[in-house]
C-alpha atoms as a PDB file:
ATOM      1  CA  UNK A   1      89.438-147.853-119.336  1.00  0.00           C
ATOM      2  CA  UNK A   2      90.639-144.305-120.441  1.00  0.00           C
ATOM      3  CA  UNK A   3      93.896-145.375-122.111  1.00  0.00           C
ATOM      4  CA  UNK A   4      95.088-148.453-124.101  1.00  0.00           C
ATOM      5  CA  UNK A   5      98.307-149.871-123.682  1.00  0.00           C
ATOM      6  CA  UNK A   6      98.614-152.752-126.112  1.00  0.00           C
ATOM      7  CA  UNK A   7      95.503-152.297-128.670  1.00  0.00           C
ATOM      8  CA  UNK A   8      94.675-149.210-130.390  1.00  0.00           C
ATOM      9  CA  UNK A   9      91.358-148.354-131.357  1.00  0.00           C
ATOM     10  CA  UNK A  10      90.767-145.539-134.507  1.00  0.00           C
ATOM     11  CA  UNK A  11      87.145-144.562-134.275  1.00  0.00           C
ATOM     12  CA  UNK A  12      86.397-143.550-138.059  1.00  0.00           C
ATOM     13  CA  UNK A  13      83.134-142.497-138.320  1.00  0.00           C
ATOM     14  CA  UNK A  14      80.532-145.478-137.152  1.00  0.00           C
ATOM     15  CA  UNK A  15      83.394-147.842-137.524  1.00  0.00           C
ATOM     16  CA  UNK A  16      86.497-148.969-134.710  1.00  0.00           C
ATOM     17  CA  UNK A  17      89.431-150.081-136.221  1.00  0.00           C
ATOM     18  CA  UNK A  18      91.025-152.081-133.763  1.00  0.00           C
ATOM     19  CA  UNK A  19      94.620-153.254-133.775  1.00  0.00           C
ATOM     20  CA  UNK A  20      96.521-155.376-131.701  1.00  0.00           C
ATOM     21  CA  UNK A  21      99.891-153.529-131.313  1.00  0.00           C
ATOM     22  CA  UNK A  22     102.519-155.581-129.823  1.00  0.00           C
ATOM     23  CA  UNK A  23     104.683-155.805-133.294  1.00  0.00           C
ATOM     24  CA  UNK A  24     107.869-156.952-131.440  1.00  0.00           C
ATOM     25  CA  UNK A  25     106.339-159.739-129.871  1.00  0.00           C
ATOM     26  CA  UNK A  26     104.038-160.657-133.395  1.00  0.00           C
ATOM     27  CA  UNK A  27     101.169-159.422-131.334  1.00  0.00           C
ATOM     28  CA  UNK A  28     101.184-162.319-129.095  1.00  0.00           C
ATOM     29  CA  UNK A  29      98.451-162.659-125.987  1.00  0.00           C
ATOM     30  CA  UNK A  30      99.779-160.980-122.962  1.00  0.00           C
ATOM     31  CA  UNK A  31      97.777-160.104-119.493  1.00  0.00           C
ATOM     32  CA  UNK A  32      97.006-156.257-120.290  1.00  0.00           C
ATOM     33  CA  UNK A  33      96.192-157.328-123.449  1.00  0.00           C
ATOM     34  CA  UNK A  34      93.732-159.232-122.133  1.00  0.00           C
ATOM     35  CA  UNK A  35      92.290-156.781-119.491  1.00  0.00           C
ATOM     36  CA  UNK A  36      92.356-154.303-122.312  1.00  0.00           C
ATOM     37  CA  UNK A  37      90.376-156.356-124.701  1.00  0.00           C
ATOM     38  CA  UNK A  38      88.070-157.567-121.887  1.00  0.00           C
ATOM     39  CA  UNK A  39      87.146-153.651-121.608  1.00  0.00           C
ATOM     40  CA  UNK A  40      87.139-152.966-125.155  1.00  0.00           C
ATOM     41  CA  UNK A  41      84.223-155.636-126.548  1.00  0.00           C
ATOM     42  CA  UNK A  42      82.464-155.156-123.269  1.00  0.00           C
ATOM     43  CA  UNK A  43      81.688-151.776-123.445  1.00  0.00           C
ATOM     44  CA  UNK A  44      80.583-152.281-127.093  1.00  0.00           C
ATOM     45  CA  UNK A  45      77.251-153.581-125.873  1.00  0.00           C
ATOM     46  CA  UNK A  46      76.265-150.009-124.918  1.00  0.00           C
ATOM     47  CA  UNK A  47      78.182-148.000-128.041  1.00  0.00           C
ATOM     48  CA  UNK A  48      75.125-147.306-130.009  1.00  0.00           C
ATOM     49  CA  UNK A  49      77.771-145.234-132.239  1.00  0.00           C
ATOM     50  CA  UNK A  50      80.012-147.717-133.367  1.00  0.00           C
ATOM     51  CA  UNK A  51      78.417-149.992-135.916  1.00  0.00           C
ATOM     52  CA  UNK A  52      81.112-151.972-137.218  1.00  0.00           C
ATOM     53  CA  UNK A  53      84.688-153.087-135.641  1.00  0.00           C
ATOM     54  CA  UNK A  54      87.563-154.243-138.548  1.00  0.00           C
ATOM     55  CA  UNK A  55      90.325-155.993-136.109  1.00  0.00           C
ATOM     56  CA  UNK A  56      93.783-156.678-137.233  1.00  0.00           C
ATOM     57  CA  UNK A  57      97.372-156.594-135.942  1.00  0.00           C
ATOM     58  CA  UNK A  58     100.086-154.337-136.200  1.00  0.00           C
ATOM     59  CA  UNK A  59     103.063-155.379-138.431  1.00  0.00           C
ATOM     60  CA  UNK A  60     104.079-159.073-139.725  1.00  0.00           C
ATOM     61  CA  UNK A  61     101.434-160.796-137.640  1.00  0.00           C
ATOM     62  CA  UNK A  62      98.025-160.858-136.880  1.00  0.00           C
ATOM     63  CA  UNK A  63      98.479-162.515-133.573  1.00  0.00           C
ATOM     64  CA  UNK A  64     100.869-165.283-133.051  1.00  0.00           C
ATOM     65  CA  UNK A  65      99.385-166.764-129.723  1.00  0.00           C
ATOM     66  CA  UNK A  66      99.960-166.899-126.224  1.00  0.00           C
ATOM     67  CA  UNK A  67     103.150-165.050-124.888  1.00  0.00           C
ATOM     68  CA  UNK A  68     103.916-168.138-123.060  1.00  0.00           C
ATOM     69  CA  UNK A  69     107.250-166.734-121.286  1.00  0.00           C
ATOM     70  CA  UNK A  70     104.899-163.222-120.154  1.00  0.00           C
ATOM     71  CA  UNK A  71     101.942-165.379-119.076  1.00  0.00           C
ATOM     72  CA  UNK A  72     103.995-167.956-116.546  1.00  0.00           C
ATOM     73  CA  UNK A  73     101.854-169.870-113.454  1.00  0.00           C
ATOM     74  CA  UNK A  74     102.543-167.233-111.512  1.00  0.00           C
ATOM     75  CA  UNK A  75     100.590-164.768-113.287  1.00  0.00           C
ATOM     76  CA  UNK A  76      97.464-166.750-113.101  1.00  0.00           C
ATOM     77  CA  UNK A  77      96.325-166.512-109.667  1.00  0.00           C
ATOM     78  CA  UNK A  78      95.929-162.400-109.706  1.00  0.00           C
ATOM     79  CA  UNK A  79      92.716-163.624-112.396  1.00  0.00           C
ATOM     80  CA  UNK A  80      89.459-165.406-110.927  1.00  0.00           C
ATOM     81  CA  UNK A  81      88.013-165.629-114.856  1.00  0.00           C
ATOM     82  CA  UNK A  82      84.990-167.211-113.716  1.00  0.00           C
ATOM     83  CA  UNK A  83      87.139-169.502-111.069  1.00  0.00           C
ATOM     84  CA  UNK A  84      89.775-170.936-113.740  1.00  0.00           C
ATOM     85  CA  UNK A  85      92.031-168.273-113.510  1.00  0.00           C
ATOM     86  CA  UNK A  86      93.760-166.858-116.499  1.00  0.00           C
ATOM     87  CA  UNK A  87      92.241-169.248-118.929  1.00  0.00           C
ATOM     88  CA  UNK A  88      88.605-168.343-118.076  1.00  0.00           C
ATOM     89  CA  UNK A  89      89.672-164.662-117.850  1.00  0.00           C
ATOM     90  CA  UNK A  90      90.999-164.795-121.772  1.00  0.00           C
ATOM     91  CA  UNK A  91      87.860-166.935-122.693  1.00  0.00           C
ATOM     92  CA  UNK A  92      85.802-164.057-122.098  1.00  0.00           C
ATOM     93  CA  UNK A  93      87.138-162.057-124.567  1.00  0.00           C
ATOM     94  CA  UNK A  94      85.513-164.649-127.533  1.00  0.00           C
ATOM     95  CA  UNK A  95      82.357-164.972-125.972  1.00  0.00           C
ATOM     96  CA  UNK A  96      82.862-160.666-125.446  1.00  0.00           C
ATOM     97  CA  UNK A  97      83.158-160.771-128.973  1.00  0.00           C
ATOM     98  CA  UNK A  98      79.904-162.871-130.132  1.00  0.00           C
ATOM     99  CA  UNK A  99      78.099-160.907-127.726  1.00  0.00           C
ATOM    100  CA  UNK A 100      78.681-157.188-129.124  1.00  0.00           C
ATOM    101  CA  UNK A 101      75.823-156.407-131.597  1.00  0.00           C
ATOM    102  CA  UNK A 102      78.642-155.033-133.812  1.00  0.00           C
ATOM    103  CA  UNK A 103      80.231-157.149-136.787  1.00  0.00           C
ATOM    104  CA  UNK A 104      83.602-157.387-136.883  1.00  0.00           C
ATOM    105  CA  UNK A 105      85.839-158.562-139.623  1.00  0.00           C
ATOM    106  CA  UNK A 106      89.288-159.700-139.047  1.00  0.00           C
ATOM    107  CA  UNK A 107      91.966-158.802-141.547  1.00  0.00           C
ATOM    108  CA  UNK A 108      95.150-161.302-141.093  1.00  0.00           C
ATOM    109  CA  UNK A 109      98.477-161.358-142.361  1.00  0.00           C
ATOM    110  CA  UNK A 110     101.295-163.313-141.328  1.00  0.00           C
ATOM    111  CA  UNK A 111     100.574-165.627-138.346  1.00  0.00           C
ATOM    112  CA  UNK A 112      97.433-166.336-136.924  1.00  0.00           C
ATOM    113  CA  UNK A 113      97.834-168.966-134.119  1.00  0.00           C
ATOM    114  CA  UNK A 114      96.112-170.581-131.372  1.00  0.00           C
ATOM    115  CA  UNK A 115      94.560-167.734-129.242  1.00  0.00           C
ATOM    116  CA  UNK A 116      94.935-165.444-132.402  1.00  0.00           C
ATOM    117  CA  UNK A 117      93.015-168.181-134.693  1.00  0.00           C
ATOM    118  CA  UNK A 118      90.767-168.290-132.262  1.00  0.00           C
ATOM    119  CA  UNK A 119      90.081-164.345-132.482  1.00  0.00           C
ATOM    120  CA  UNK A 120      89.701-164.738-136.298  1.00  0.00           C
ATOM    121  CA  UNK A 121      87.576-167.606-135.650  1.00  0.00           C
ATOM    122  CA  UNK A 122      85.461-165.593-133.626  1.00  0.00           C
ATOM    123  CA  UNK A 123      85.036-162.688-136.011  1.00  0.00           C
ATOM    124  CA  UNK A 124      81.535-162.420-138.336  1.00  0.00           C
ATOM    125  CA  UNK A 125      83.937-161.817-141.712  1.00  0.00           C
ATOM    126  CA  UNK A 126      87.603-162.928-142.285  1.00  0.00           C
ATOM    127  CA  UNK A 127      89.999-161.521-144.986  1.00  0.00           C
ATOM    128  CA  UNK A 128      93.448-163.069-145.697  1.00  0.00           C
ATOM    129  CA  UNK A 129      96.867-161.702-146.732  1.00  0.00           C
ATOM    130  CA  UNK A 130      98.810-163.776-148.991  1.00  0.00           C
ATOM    131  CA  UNK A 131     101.062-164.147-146.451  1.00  0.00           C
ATOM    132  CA  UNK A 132      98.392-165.796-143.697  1.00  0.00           C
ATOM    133  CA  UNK A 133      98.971-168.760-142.224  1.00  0.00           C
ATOM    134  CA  UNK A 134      97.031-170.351-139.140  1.00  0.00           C
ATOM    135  CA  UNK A 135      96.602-172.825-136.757  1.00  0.00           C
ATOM    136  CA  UNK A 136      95.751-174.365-133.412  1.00  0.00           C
ATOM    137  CA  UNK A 137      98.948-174.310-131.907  1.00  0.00           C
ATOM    138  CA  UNK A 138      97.432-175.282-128.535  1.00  0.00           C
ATOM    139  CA  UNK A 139      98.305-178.669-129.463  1.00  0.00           C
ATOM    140  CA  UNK A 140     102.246-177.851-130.251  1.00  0.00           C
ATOM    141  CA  UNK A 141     103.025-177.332-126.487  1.00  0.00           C
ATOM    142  CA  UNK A 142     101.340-180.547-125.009  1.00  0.00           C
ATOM    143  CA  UNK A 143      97.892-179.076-124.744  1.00  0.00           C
ATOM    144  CA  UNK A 144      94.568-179.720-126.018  1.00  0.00           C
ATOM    145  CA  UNK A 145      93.460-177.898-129.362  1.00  0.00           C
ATOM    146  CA  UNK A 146      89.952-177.635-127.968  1.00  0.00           C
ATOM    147  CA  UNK A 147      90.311-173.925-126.616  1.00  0.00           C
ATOM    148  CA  UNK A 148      89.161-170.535-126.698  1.00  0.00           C
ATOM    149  CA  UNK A 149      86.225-171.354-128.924  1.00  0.00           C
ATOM    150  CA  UNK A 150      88.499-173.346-131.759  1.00  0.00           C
ATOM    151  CA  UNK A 151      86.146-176.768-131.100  1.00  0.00           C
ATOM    152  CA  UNK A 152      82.973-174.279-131.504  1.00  0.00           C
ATOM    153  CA  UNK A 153      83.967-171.827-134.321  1.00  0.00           C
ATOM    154  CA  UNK A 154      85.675-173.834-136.800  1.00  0.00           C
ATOM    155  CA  UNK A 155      83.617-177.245-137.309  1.00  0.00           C
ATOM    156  CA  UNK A 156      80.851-175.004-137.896  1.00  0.00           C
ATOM    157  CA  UNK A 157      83.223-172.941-140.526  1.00  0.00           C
ATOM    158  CA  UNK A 158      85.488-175.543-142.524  1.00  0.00           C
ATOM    159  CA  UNK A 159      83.253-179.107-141.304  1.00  0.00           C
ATOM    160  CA  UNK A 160      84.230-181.812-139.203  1.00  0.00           C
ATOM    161  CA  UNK A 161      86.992-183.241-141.436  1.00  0.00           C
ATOM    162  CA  UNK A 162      89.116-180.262-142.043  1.00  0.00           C
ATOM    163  CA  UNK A 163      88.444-178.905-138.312  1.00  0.00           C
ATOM    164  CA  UNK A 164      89.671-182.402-137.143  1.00  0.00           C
ATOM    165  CA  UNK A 165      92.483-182.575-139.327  1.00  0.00           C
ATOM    166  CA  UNK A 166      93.602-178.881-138.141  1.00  0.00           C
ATOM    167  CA  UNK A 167      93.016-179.749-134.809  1.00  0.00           C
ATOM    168  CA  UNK A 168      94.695-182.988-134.503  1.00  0.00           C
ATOM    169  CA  UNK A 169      97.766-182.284-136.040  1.00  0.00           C
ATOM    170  CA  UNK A 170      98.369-178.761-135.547  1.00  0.00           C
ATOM    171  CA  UNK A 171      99.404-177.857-138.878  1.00  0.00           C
ATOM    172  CA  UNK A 172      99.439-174.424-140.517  1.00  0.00           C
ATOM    173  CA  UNK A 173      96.550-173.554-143.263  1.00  0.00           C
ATOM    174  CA  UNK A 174      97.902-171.339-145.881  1.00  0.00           C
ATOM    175  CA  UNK A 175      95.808-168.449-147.416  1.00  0.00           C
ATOM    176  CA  UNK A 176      94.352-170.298-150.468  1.00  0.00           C
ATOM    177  CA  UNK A 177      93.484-173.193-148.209  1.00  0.00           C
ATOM    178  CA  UNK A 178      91.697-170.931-146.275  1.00  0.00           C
ATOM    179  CA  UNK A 179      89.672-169.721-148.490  1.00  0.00           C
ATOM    180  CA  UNK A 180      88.994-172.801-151.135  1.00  0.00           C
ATOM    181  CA  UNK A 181      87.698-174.288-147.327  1.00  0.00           C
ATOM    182  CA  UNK A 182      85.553-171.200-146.668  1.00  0.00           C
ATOM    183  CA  UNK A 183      87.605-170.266-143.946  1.00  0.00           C
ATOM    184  CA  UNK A 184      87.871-166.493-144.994  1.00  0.00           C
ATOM    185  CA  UNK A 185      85.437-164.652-147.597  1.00  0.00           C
ATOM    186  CA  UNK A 186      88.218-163.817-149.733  1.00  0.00           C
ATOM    187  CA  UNK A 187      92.344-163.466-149.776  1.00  0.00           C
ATOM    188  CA  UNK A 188      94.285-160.058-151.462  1.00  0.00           C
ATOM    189  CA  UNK A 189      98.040-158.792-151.260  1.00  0.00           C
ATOM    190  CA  UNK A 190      98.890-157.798-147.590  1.00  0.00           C
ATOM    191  CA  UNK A 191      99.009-154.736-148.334  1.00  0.00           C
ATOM    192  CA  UNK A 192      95.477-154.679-149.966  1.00  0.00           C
ATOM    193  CA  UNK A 193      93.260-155.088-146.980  1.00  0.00           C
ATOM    194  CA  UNK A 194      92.012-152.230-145.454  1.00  0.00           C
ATOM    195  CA  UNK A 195      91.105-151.560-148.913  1.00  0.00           C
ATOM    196  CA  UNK A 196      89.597-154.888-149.523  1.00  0.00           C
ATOM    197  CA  UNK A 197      87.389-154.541-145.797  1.00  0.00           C
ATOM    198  CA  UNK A 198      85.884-151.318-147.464  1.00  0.00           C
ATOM    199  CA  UNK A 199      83.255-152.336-149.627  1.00  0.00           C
ATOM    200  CA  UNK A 200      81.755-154.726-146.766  1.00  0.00           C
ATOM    201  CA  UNK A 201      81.879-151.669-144.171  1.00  0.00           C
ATOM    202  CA  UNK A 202      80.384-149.671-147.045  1.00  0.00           C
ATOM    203  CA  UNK A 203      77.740-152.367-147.628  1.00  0.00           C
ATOM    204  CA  UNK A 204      76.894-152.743-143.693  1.00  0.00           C
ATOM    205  CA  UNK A 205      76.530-148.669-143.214  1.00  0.00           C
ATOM    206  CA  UNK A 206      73.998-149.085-146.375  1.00  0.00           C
ATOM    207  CA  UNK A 207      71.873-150.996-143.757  1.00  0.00           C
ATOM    208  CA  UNK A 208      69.650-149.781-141.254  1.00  0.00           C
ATOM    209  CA  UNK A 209      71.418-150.200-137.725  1.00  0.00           C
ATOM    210  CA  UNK A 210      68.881-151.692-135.828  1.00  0.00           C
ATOM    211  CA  UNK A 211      69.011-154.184-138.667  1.00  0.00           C
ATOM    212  CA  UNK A 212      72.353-155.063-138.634  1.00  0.00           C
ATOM    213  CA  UNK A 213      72.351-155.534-135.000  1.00  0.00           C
ATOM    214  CA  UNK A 214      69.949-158.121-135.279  1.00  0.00           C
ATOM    215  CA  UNK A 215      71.016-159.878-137.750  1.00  0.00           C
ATOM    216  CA  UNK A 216      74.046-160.766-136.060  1.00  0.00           C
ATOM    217  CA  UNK A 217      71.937-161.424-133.267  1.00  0.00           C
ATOM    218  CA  UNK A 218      70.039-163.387-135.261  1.00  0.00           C
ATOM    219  CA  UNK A 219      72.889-165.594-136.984  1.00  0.00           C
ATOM    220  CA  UNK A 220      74.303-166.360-133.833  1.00  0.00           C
ATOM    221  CA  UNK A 221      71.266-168.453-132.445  1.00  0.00           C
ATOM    222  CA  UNK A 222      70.084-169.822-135.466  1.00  0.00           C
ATOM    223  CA  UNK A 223      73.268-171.331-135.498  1.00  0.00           C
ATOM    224  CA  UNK A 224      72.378-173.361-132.196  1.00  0.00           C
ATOM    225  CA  UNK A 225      68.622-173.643-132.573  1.00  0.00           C
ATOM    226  CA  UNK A 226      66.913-176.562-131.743  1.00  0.00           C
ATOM    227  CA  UNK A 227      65.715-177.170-135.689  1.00  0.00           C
ATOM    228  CA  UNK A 228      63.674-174.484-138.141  1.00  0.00           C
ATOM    229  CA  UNK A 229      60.956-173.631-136.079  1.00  0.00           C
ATOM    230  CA  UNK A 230      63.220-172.128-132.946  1.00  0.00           C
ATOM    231  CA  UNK A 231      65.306-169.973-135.551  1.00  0.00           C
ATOM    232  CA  UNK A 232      62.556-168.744-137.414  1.00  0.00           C
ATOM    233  CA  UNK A 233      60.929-167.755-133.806  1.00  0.00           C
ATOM    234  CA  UNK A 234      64.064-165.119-133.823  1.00  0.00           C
ATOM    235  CA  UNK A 235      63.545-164.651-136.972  1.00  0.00           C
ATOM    236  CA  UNK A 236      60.045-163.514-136.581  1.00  0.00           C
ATOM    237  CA  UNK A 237      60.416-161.590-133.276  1.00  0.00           C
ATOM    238  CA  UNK A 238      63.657-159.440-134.869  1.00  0.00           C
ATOM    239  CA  UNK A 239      61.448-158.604-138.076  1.00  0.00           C
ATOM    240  CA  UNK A 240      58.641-157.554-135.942  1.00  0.00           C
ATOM    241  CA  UNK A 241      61.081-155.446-133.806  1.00  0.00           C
ATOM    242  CA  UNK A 242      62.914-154.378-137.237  1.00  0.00           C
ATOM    243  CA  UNK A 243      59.123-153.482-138.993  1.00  0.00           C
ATOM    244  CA  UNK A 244      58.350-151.099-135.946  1.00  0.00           C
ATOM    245  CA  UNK A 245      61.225-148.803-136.414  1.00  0.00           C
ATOM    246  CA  UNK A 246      61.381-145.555-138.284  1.00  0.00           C
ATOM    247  CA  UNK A 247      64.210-146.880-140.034  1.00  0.00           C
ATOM    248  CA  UNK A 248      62.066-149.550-142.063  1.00  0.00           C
ATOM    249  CA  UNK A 249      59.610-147.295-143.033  1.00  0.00           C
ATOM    250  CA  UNK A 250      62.318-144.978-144.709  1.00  0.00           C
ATOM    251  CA  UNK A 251      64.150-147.990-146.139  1.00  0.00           C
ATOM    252  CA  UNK A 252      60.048-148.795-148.026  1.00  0.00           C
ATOM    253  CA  UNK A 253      60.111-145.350-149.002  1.00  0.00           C
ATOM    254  CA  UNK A 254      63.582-145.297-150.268  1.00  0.00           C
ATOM    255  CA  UNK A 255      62.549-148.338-152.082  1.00  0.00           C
ATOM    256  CA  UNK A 256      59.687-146.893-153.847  1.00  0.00           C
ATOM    257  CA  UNK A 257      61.512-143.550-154.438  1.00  0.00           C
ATOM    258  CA  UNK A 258      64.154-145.463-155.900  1.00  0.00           C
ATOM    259  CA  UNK A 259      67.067-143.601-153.715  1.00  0.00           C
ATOM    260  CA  UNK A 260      69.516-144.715-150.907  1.00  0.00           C
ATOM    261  CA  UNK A 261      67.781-144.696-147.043  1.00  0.00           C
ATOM    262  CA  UNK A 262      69.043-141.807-144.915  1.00  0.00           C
ATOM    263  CA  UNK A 263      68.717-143.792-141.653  1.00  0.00           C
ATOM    264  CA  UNK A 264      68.476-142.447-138.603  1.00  0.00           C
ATOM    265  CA  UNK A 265      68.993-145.647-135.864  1.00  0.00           C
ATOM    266  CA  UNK A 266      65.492-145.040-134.559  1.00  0.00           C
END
């Protein structure tokens, strides 16, 4: 896709800044959205350029959900998403999203719920406004809170007991929850985010990108292994992979020199 419709993405150097841009609707889950989302994280897989993606929403909200009344029955039939229809065809986009090599940090203010938790959930770094608030809202509207990755993501973030608790009942977890439950790295004024994601971009373009790549790789599986001898298997093919480049052998050198790497990705 050429042209976006209801994201924006700001290449600024090595980094996207994406932004969901439905303000008027609190960013809430439409179909193009979907499609253009879909497109976006897919074609990240082959952006050698782009080595880090911060994701937030326009205005009051990060993303409030599903826009129940624009996604009706009707709509999902025109979707096969892997033969369940509009759900499997928004699933994609969180598996899209653990798939691109690329880190992303999510920056939230305002609401964050159900299908917009799950995109923070699905992110490698979170950052909260004061004013953040989420929650699996799946279960508000007679559905199950397993969905779109919540079951996955946030045991594995918060633990069993908060996840369940969150899950179960639905309710909203303030900023300062969040973070005393290691839900999000760290929580500033709304209006202090962009500024706050800085110094982690700045810190992840200090790294070689071959690197970073596979250390997000790396994460990922080590997170499912089988025990300590399958993740340190990825652990040791990566670092062989990692040793052979160019880049290592300038990050030694920089070492030794005592002055910052000039990487080149090779």
């Amino acid at each position: 896709m050429t042209e976006y419709k209801t994201i924006t993405v700001k290449k600024k150097g090595q980094v996207d800044w994406l932004t969901l841009n439905r303000p008027e609707a609190l960013n809430s889950i439409n179909t193009p959205m979907v499609t253009e989302l879909r497109d976006y994280f897919a074609q990240l897989a082959e952006d050698r350029h782009t080595r880090v993606v911060v994701f937030s929403g326009a205005g009051r909200a990060f993303c409030a959900g599903l826009d129940i009344k624009a996604n009706s029955a009707g709509n999902e039939e025109k979707h096969f998403g892997g033969g369940m229809g509009f759900q499997g065809y928004l699933a994609e986009v969180y598996i899209r999203m653990r798939k691109c090599p690329q880190p992303i940090i999510s920056l939230v203010q305002g609401a964050a719920c159900g299908g917009g938790f799950a995109f923070m959930l699905a992110s490698d770094i979170r950052i909260a406004g004061e004013s953040a608030k989420m929650n699996a809202a799946f279960i508000k509207i007679g559905l199950s809170a397993c969905d779109m990755g919540t079951s996955y993501f946030l045991p594995r973030l918060v633990g069993t007991s908060v996840a369940s608790e969150l899950m179960l009942t639905g309710r909203f977890i303030n900023a300062e929850r969040a973070l005393r439950t290691n839900l999000v790295s760290e929580v500033v004024p709304d209006a202090q985010l962009e500024t706050a994601a800085q110094s982690y971009i700045d810190d992840m373009l200090a790294t070689s990108p071959m690197g970073l790549r596979m250390t997000k790789e790396g994460l990922n599986i080590a997170i499912d292994s089988g025990g300590l001898e399958a993740a340190m298997a990825i652990e040791n093919r990566n670092q062989l992979m990692c040793a052979r480049s160019n880049d290592a052998k300038e990050g030694m050198r920089a070492f030794i020199e005592k002055r910052a790497p000039n990487y080149t990705g090779t």
